[in-house]
N, C-alpha and C. Protein backbone atom coordinates (compact mmCIF):
# COMPACT_ATOMS: atom_id res chain seq x y z
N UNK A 1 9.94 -18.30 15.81
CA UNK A 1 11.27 -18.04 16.29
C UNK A 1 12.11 -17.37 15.21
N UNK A 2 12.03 -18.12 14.11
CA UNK A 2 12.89 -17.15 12.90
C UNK A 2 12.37 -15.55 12.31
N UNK A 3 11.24 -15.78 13.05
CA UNK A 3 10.72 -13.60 12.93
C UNK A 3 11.93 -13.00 13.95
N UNK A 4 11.71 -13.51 14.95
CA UNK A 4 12.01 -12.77 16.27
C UNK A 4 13.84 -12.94 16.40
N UNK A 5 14.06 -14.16 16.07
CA UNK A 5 15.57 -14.11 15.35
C UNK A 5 16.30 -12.98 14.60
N UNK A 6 15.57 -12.84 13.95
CA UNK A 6 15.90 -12.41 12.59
C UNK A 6 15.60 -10.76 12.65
N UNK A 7 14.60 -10.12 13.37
CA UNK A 7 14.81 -8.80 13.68
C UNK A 7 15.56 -8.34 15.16
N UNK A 8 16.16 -9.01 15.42
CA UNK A 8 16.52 -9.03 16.89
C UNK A 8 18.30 -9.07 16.25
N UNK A 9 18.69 -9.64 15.02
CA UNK A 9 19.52 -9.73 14.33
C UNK A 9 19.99 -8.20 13.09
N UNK A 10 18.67 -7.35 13.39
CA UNK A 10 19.00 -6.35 12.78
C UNK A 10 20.39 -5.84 12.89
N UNK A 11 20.87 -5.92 13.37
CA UNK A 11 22.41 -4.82 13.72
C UNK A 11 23.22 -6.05 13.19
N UNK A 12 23.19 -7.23 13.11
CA UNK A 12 24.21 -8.28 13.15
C UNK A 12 25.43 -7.96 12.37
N UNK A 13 25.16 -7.91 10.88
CA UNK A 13 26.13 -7.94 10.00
C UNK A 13 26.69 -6.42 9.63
N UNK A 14 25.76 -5.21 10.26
CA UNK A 14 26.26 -4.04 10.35
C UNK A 14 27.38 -3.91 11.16
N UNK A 15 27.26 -4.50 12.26
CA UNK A 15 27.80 -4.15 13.68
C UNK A 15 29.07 -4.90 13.17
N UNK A 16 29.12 -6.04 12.56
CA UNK A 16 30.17 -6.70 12.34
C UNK A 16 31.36 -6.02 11.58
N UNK A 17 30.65 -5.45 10.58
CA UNK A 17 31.11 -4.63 9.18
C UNK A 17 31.72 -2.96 9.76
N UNK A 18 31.29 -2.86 10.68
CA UNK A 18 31.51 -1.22 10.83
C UNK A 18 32.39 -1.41 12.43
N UNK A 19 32.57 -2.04 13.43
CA UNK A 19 33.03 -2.21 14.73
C UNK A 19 34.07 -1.31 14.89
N UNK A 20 34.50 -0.94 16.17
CA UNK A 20 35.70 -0.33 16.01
C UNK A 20 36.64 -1.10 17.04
N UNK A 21 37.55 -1.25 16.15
CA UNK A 21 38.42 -2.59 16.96
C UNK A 21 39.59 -1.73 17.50
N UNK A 22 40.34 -2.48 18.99
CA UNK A 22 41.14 -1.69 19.33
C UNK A 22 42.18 -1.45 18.51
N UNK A 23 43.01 -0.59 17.95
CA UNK A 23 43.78 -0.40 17.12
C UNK A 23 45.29 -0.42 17.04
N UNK A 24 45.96 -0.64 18.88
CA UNK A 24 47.39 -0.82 19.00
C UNK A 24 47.74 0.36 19.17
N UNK A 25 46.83 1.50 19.06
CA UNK A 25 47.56 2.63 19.82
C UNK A 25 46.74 3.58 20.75
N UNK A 26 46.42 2.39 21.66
CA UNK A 26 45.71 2.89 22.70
C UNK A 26 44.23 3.02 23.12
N UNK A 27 43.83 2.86 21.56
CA UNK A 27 42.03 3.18 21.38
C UNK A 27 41.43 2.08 21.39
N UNK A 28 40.75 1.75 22.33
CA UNK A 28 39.72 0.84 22.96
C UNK A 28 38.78 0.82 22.24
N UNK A 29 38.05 -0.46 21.95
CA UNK A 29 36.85 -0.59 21.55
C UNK A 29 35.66 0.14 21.41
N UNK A 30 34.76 -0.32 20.60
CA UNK A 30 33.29 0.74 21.21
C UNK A 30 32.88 -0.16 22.49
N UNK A 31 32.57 -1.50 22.05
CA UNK A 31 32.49 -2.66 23.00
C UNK A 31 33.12 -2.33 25.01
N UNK A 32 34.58 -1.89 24.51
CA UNK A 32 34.84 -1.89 26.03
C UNK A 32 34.45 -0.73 26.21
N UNK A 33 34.42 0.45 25.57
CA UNK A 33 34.11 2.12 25.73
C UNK A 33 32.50 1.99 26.36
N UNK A 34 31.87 1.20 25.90
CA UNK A 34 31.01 1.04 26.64
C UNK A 34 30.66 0.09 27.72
N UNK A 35 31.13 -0.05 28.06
CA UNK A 35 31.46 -1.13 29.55
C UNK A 35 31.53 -2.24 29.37
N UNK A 36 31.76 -2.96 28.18
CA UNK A 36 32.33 -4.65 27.95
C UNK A 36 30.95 -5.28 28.36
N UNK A 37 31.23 -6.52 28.70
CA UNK A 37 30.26 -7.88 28.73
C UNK A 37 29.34 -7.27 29.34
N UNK A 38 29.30 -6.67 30.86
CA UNK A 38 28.27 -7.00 31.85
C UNK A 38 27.01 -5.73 31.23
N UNK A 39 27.67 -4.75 30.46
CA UNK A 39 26.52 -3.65 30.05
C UNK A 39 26.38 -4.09 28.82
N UNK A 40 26.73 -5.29 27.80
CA UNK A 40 26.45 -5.32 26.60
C UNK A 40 24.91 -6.11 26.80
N UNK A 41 25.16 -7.19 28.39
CA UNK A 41 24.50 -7.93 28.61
C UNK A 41 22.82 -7.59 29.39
N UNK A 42 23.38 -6.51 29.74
CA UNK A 42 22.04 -5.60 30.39
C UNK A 42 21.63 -5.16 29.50
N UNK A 43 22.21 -4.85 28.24
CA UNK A 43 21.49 -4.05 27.05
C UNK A 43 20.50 -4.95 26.26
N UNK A 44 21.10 -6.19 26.04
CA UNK A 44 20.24 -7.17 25.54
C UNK A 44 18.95 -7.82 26.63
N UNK A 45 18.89 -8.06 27.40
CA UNK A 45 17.74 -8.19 28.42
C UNK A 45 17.02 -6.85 27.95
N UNK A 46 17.49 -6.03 28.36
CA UNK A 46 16.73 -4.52 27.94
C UNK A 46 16.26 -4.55 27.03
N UNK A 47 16.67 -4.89 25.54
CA UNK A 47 15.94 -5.00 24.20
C UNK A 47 15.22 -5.64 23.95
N UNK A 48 15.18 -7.25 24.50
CA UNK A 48 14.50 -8.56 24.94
C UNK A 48 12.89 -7.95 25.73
N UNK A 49 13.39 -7.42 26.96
CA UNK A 49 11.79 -6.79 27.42
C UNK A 49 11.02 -5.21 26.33
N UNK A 50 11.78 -4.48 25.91
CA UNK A 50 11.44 -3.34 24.43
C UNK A 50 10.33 -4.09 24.22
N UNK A 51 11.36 -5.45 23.33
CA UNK A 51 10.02 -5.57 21.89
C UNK A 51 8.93 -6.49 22.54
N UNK A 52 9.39 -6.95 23.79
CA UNK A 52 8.15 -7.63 24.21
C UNK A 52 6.88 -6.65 24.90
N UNK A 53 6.89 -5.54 25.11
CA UNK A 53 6.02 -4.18 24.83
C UNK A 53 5.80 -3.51 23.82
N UNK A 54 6.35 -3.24 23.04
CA UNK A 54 6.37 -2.66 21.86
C UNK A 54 5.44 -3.50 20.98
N UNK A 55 3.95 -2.32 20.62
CA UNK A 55 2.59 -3.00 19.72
C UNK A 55 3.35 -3.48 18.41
N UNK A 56 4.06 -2.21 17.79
CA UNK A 56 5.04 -2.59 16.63
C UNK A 56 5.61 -4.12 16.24
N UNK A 57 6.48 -4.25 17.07
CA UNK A 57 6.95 -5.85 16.55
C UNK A 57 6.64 -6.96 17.98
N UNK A 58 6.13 -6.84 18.71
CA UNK A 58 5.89 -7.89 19.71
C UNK A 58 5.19 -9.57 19.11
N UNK A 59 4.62 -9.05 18.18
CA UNK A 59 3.77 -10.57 18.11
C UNK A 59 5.05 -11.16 16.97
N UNK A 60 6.08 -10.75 16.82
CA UNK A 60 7.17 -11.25 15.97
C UNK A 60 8.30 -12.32 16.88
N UNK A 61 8.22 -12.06 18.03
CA UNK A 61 8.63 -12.52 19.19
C UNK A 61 8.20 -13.78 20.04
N UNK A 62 6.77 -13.94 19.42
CA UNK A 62 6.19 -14.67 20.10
C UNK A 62 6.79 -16.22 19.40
N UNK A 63 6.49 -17.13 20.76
CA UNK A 63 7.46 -18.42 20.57
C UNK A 63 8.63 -18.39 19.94
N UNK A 64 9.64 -17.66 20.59
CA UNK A 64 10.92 -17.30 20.14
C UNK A 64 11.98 -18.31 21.34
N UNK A 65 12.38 -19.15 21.71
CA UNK A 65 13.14 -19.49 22.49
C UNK A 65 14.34 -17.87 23.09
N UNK A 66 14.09 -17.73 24.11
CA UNK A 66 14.71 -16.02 24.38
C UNK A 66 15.76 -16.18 24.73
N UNK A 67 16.25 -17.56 25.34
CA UNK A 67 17.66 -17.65 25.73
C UNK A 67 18.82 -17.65 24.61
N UNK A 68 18.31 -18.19 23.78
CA UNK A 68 19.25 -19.04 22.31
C UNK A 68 19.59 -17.34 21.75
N UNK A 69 17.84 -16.54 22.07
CA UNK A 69 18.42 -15.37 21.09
C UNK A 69 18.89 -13.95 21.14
N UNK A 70 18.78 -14.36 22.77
CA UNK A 70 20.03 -13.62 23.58
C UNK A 70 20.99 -13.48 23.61
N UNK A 71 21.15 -14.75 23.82
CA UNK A 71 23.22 -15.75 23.09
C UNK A 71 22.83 -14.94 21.82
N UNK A 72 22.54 -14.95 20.70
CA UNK A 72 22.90 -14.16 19.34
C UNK A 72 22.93 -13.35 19.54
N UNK A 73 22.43 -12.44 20.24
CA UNK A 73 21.68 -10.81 20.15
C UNK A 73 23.57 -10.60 21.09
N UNK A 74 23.75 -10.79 21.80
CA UNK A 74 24.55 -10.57 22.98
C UNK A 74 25.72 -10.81 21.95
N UNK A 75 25.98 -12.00 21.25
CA UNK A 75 27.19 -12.49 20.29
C UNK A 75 27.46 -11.44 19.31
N UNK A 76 26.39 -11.05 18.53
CA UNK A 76 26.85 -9.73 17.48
C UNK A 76 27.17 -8.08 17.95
N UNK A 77 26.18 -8.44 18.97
CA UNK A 77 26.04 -7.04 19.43
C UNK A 77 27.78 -6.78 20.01
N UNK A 78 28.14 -7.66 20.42
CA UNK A 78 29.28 -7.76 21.27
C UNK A 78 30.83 -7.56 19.84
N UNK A 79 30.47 -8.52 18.83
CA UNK A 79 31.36 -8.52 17.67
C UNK A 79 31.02 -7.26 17.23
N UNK A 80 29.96 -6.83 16.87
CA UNK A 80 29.90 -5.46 15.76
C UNK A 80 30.66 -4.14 16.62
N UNK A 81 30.71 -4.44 17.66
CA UNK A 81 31.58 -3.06 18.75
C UNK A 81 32.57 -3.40 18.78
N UNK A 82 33.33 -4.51 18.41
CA UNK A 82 34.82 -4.40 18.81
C UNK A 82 35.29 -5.89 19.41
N UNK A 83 34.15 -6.29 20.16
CA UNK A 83 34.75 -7.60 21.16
C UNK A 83 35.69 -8.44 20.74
N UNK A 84 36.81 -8.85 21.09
CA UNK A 84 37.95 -9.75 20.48
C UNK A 84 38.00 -10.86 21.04
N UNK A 85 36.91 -11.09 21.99
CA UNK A 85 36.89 -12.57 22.59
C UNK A 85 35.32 -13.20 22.74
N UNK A 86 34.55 -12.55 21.79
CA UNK A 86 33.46 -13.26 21.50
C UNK A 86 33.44 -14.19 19.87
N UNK A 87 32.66 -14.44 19.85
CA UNK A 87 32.28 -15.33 18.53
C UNK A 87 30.79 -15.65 18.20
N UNK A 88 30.17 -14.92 16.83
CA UNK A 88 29.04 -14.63 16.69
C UNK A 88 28.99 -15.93 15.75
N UNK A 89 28.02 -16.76 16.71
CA UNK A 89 27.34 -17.96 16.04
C UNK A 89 26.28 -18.33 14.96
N UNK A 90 25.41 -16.80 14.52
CA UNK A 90 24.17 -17.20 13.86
C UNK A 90 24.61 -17.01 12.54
N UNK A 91 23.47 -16.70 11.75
CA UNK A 91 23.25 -16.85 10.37
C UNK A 91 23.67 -15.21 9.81
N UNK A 92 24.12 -15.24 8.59
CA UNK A 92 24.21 -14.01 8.00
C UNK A 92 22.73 -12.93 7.98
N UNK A 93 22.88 -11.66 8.44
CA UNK A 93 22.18 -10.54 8.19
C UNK A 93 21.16 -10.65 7.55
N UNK A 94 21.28 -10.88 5.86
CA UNK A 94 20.58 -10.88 5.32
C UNK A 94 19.79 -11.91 5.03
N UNK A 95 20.36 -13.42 4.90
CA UNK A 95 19.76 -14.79 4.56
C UNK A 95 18.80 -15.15 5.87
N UNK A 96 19.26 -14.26 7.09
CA UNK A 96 18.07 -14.84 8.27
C UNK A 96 16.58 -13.73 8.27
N UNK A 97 16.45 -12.91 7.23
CA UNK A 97 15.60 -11.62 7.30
C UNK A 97 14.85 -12.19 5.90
N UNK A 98 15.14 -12.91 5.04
CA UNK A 98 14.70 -13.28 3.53
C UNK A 98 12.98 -13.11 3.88
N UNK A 99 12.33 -13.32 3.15
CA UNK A 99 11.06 -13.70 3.35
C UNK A 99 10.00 -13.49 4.73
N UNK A 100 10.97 -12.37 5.44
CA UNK A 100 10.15 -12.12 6.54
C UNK A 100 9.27 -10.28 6.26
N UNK A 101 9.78 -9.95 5.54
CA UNK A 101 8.87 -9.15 5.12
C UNK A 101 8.67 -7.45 5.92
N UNK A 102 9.90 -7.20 6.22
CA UNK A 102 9.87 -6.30 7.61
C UNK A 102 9.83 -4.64 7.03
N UNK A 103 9.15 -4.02 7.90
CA UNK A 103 8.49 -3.03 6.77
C UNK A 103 9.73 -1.74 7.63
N UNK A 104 9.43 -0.56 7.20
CA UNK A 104 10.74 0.59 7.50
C UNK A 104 10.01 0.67 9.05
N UNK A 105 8.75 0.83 9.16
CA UNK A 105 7.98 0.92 10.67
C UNK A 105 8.62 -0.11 11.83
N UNK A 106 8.75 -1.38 11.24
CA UNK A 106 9.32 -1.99 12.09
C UNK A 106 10.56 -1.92 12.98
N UNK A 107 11.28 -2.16 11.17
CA UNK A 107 12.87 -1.89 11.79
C UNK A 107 13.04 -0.53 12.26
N UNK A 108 12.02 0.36 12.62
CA UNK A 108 12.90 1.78 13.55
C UNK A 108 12.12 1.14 15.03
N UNK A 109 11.22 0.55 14.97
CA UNK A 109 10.27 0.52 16.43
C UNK A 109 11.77 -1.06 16.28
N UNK A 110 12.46 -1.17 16.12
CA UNK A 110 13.37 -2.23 16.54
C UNK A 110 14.83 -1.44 17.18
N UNK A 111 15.15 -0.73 16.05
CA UNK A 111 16.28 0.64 16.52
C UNK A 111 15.74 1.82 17.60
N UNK A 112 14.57 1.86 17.59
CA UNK A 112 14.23 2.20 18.90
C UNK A 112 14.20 1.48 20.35
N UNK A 113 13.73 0.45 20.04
CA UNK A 113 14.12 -0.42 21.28
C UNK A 113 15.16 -0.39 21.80
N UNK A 114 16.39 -0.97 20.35
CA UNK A 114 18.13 -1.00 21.20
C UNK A 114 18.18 0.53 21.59
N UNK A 115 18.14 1.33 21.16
CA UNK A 115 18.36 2.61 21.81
C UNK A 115 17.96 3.01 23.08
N UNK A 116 16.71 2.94 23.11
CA UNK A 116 16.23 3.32 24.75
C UNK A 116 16.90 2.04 25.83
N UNK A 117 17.17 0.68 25.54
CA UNK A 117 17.88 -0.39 25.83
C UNK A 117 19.12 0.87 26.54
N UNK A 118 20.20 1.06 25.61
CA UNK A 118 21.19 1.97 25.76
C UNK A 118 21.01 3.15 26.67
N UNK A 119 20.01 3.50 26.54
CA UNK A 119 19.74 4.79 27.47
C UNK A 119 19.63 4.09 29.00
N UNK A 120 18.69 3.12 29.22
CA UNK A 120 18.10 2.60 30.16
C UNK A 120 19.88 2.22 31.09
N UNK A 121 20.62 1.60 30.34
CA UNK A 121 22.00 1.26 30.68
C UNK A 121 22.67 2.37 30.96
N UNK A 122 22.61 4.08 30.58
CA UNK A 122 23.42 4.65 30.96
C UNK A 122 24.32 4.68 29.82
N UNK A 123 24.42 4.39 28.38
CA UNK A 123 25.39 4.63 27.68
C UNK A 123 25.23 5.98 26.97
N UNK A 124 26.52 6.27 26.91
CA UNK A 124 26.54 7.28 26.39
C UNK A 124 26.24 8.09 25.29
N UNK A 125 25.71 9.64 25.10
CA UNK A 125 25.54 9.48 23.98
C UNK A 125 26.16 9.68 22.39
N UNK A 126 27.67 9.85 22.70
CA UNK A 126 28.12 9.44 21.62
C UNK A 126 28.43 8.15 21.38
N UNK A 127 28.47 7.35 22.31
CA UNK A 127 28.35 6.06 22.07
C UNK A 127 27.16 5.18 21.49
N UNK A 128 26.01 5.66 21.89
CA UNK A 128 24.87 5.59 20.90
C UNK A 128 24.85 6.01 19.62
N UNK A 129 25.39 7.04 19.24
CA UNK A 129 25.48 7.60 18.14
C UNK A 129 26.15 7.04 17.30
N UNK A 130 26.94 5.68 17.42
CA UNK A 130 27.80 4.84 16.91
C UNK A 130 27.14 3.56 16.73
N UNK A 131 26.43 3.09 17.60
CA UNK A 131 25.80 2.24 17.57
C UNK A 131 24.40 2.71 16.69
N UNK A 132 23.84 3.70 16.56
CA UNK A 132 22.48 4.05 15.95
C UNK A 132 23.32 3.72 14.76
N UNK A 133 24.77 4.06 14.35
CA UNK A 133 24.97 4.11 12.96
C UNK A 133 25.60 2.85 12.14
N UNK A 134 25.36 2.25 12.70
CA UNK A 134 25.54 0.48 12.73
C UNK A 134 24.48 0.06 12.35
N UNK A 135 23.60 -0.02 13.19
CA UNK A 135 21.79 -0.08 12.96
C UNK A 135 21.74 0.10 11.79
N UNK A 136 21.74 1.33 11.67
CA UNK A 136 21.08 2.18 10.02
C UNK A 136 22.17 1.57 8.64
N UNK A 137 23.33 1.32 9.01
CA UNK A 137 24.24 0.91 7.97
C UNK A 137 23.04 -0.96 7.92
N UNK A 138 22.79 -1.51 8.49
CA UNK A 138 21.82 -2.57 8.10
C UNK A 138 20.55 -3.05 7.60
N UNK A 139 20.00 -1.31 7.57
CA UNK A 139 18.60 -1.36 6.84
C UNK A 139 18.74 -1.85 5.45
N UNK A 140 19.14 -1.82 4.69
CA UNK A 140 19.18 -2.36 3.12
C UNK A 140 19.15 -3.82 3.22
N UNK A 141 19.80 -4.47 4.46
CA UNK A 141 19.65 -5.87 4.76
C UNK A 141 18.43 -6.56 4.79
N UNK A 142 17.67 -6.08 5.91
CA UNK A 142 16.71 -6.31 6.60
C UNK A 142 14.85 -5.89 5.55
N UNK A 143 14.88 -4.43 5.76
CA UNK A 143 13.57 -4.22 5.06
C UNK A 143 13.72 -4.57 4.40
N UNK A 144 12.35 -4.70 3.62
CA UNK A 144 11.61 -4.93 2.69
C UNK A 144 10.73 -3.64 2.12
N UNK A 145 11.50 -3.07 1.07
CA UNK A 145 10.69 -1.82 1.13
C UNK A 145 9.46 -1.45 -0.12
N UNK A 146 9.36 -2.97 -0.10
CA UNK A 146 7.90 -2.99 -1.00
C UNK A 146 6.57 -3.01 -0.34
N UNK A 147 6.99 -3.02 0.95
CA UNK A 147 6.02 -3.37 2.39
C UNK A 147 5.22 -2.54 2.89
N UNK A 148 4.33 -1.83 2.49
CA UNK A 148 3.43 -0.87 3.22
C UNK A 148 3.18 -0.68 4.58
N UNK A 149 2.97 0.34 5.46
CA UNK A 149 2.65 -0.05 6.68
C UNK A 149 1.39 0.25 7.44
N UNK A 150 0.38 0.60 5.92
CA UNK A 150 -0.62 0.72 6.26
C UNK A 150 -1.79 0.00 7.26
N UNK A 151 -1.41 -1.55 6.87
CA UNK A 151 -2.24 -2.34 7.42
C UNK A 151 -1.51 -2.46 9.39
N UNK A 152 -0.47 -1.65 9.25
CA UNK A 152 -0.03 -2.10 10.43
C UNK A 152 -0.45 -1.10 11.70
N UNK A 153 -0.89 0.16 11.01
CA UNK A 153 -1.30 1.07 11.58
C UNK A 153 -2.68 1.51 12.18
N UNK A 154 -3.58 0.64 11.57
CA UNK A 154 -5.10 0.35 11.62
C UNK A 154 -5.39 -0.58 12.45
């Protein structure tokens, strides 16, 4: 569960750090710009079935309680865009990724998932383009870039 946590958490502390909050003069969220709760919530189911196809990180998933990490996935994803009436419950970015060992292969077959997630929803694509850059502002978190991905490719 703490693999599948914990890359499913990729965006967490990016999304948090970079959001665009409404500002008081008129400019809406990324969060609501992209259709608020009910498409943040289709996006996460969407990412949820990704990596459970995806050869890349699927067996990272396995025995993951999916509801609990939905509620997270749904909680940051929701804070790092803007949301002003959520509250992201899990663990920091980096302290939940420690010792899991996640190689640059992974975390894009992970940023690929939320992305096509996004597509699959209909979001837009400069709105993706905001969200891809959230993602990527969290790689220094996450990999491990002493990690080869040789063995993963064979």
């Amino acid at each position: 569960m703490t693999k599948l946590y914990s890359i499913l958490l990729v965006f967490s502390l990016a999304f948090t750090s970079m959001s665009s909050f409404a500002d008081g003069h008129g400019h809406h969220s990324l969060y609501e710009r992209m259709g608020g709760e009910p498409v943040v919530r289709a996006i996460v189911d969407d990412i949820w079935i990704n990596h459970g196809k995806n050869p890349i990180v699927k067996n990272r998933f396995i025995n993951t309680n999916e509801t609990y990490l939905k509620k997270l996935v749904f909680e940051i994803f929701a804070v790092a865009t803007g949301a002003t009436d959520v509250e992201y419950t899990g663990k920091d970015l980096r302290d939940s990724h420690i010792g899991m060992n996640i190689s640059e292969m992974e975390f894009n077959a992970v940023v690929d998932d939320i992305m096509n997630a996004m597509e699959s929803n209909k979001v837009s694509k400069p709105h993706q383009g905001e969200v891809l850059a959230i993602l990527w502002a969290t790689r220094p978190a996450i990999v491990n870039t002493n990690v080869t991905t040789d063995a993963l490719v064979k």
